[in-house]
Protein backbone atom coordinates (compact mmCIF):
# COMPACT_ATOMS: atom_id res chain seq x y z
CA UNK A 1 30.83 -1.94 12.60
CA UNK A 2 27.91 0.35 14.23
CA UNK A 3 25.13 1.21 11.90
CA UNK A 4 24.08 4.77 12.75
CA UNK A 5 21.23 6.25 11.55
CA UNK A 6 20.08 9.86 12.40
CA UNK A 7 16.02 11.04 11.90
CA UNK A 8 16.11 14.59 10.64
CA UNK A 9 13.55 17.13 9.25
CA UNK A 10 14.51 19.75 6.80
CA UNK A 11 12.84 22.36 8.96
CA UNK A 12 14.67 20.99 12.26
CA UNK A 13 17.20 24.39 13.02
CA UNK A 14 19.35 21.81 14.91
CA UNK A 15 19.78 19.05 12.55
CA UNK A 16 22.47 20.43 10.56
CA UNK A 17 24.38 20.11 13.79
CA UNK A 18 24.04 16.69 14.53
CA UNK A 19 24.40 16.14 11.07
CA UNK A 20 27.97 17.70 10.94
CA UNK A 21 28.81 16.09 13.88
CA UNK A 22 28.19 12.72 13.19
CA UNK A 23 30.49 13.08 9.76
CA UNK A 24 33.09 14.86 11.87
CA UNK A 25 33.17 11.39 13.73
CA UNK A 26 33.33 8.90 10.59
CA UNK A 27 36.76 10.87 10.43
CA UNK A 28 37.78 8.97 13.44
CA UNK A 29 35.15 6.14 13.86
CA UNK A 30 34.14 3.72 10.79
CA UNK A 31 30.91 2.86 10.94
CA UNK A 32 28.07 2.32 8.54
CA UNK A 33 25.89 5.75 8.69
CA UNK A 34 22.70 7.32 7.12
CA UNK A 35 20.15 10.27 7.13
CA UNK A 36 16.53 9.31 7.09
CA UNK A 37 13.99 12.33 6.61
CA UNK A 38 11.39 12.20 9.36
CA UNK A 39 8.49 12.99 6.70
CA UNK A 40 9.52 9.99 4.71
CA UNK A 41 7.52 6.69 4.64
CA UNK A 42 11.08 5.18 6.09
CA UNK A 43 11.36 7.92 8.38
CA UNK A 44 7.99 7.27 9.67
CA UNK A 45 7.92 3.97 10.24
CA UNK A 46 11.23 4.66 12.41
CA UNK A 47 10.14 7.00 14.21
CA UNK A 48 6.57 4.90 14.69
CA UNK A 49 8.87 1.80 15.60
CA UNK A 50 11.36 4.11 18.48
CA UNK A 51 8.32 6.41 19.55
CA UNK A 52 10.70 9.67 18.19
CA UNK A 53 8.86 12.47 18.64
CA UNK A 54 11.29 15.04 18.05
CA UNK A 55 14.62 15.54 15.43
CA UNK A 56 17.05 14.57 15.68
CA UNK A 57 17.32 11.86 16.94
CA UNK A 58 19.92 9.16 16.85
CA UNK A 59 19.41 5.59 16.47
CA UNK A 60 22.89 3.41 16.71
CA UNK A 61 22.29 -0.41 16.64
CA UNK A 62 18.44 -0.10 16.13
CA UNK A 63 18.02 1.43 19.50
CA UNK A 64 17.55 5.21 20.17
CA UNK A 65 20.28 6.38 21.34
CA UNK A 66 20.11 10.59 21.88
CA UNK A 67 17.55 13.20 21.32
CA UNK A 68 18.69 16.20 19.72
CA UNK A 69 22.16 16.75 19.54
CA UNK A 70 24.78 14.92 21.48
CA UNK A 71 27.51 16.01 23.01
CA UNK A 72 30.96 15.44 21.11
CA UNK A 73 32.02 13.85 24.08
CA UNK A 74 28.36 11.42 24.54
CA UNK A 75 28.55 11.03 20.56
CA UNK A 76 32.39 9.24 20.91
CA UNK A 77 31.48 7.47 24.13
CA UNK A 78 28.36 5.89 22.26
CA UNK A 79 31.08 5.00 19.58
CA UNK A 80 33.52 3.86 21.71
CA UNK A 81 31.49 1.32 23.53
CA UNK A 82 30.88 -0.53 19.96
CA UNK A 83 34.07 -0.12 18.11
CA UNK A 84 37.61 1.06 18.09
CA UNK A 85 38.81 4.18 16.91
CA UNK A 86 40.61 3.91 12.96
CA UNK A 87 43.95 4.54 13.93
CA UNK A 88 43.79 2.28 17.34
């Protein structure tokens, strides 16, 4: 199962949509998935350790994945390259 993790600020005007998107997905996908505040000592050492720079990013099997918001469609091909779909 993938282990997605998405960076986020509370001040990031974008964020809420990656955020909905990515729990749109679980709907479809299983995979293990949490939010990790950018100004957090967690959030900083991720974002120290993958060289983010901006939110939100995406980090799906400890590598960085997207910057900013993916696409539905690059979000499910990301997915589909790791796992199956639920009802597959």
């Amino acid at each position: 199962m993938p282990n997605i993790t998405l960076v986020y600020s509370k001040s990031c005007g974008a964020c809420p949509s990656a955020k909905s998107l990515w729990k749109e997905l679980r709907v479809k996908y299983s995979f293990s998935y949490r939010e990790v505040d950018i100004t957090t000592p967690d959030g900083q050492e991720l974002a120290d350790r993958h060289s983010i720079r901006a939110v939100p990013a995406t980090i799906i099997d400890g590598r960085l994945t997207f910057i900013g918001v993916p696409t539905r469609q690059a979000a499910e091909k990301a997915l589909q390259l790791k796992m199956r779909p639920r009802d597959a």
